[in-house]
C-alpha atoms as a PDB file:
ATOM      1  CA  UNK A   1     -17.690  24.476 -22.409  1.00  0.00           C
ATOM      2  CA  UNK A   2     -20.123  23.481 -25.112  1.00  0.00           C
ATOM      3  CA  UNK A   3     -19.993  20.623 -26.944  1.00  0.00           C
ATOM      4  CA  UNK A   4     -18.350  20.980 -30.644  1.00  0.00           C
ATOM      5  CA  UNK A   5     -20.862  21.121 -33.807  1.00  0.00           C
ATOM      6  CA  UNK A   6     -20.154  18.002 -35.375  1.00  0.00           C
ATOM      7  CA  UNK A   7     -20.875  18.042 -39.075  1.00  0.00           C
ATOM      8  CA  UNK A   8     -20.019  16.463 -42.559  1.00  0.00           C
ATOM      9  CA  UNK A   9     -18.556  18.713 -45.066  1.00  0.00           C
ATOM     10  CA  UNK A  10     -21.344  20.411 -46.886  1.00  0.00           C
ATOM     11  CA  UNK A  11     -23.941  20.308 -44.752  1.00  0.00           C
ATOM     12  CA  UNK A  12     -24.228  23.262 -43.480  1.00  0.00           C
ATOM     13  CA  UNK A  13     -23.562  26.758 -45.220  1.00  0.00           C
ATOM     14  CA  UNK A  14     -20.793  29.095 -44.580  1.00  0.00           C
ATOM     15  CA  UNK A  15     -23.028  31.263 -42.674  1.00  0.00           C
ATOM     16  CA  UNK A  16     -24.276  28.635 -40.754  1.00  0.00           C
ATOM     17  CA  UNK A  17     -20.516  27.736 -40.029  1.00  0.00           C
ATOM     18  CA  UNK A  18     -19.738  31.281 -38.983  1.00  0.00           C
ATOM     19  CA  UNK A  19     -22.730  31.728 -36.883  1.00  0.00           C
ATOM     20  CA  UNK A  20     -21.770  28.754 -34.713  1.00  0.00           C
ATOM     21  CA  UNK A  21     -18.323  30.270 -34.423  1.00  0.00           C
ATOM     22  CA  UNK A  22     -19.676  34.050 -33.923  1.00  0.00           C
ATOM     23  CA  UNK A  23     -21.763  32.175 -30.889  1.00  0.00           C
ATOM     24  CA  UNK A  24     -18.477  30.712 -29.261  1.00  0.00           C
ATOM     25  CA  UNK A  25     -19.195  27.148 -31.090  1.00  0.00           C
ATOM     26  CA  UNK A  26     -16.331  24.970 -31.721  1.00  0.00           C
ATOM     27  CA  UNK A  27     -16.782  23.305 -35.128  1.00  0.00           C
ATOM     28  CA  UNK A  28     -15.804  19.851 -35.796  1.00  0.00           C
ATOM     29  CA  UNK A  29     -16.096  19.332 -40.168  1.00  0.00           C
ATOM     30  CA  UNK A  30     -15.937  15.495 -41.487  1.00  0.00           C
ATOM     31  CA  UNK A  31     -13.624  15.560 -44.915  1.00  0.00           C
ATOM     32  CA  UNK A  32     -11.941  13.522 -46.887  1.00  0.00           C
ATOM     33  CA  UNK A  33      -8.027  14.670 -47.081  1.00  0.00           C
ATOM     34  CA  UNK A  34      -4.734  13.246 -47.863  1.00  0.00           C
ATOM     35  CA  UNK A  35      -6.899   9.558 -48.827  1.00  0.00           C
ATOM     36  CA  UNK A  36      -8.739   9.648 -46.149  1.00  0.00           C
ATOM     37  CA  UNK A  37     -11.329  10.842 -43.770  1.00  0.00           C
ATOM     38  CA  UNK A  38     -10.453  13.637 -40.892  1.00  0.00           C
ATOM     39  CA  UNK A  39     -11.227  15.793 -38.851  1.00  0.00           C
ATOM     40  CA  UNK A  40     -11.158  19.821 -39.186  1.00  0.00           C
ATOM     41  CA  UNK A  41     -11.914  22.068 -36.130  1.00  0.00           C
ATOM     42  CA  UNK A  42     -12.239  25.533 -36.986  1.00  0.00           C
ATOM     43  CA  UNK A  43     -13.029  27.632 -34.177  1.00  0.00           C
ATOM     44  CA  UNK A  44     -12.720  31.715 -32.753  1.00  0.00           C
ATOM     45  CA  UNK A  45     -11.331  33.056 -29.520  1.00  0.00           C
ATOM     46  CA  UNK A  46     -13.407  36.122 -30.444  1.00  0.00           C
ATOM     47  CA  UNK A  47     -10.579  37.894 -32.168  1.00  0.00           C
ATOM     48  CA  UNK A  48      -9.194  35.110 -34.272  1.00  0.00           C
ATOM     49  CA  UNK A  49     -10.311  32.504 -36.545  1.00  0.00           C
ATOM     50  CA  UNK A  50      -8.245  29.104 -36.445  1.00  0.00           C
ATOM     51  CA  UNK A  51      -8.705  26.028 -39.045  1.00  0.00           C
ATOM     52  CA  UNK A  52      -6.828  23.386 -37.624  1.00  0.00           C
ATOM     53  CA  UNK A  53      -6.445  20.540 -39.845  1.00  0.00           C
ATOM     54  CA  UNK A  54      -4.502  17.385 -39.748  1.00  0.00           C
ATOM     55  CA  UNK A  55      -1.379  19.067 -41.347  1.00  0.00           C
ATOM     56  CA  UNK A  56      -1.252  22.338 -40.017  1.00  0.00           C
ATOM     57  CA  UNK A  57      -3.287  25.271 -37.893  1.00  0.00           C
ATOM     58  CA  UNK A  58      -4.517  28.413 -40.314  1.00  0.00           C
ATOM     59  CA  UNK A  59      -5.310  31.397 -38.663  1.00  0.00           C
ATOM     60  CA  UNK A  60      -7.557  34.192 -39.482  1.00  0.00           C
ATOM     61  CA  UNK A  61      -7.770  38.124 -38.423  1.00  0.00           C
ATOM     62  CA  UNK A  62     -10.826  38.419 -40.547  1.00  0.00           C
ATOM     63  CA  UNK A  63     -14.629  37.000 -40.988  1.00  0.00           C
ATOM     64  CA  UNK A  64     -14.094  37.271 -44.891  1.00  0.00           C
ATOM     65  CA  UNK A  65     -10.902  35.408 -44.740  1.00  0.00           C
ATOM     66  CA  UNK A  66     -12.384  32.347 -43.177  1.00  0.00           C
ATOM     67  CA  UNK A  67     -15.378  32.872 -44.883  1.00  0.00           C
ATOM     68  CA  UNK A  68     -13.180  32.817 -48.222  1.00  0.00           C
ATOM     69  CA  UNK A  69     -11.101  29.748 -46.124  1.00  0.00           C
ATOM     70  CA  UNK A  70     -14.128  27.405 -45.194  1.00  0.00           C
ATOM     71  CA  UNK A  71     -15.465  27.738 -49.328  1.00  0.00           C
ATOM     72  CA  UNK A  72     -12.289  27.396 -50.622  1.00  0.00           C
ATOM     73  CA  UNK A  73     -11.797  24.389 -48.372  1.00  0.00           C
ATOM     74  CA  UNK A  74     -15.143  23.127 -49.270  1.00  0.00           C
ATOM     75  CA  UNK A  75     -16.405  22.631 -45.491  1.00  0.00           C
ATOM     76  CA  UNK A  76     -19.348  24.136 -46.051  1.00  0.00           C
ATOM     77  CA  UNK A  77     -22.545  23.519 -48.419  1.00  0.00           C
ATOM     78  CA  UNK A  78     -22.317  25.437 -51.781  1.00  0.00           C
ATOM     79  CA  UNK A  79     -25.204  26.938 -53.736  1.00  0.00           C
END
């Protein structure tokens, strides 16, 4: 298995994000939640799309939900 991408929340763009996913890519996003810093691993078993954060695991059927997911989240760097 490869290693996770290990990255701090907005450094790398949503399609960056997705292409490391697309590519099999576990991805491992720094953020500051609930007070504190965590850790978010969002990640796709080629069909679905999970977020799993410290509270809970999202799940996506779609690229443009977790595309709409990692923004709204702000995981990812925005323009």
């Amino acid at each position: 298995m490869t290693d996770p991408l290990r990255v701090a929340a907005g450094e790398l763009t949503v399609d960056e994000i997705l292409d490391a996913l697309n590519d099999g890519r576990r991805v491992v996003v720094r953020t500051e939640m609930l007070g504190g810093e965590h850790e978010v691993t969002l990640r796709h078993d080629g069909t679905t799309y999970y977020c799993d954060t410290p509270t809970t695991l999202h799940k996506h059927d779609e690229e443009s939900a977790m595309r709409t997911c990692i923004e709204r989240m702000g995981y990812a760097k925005t323009a």
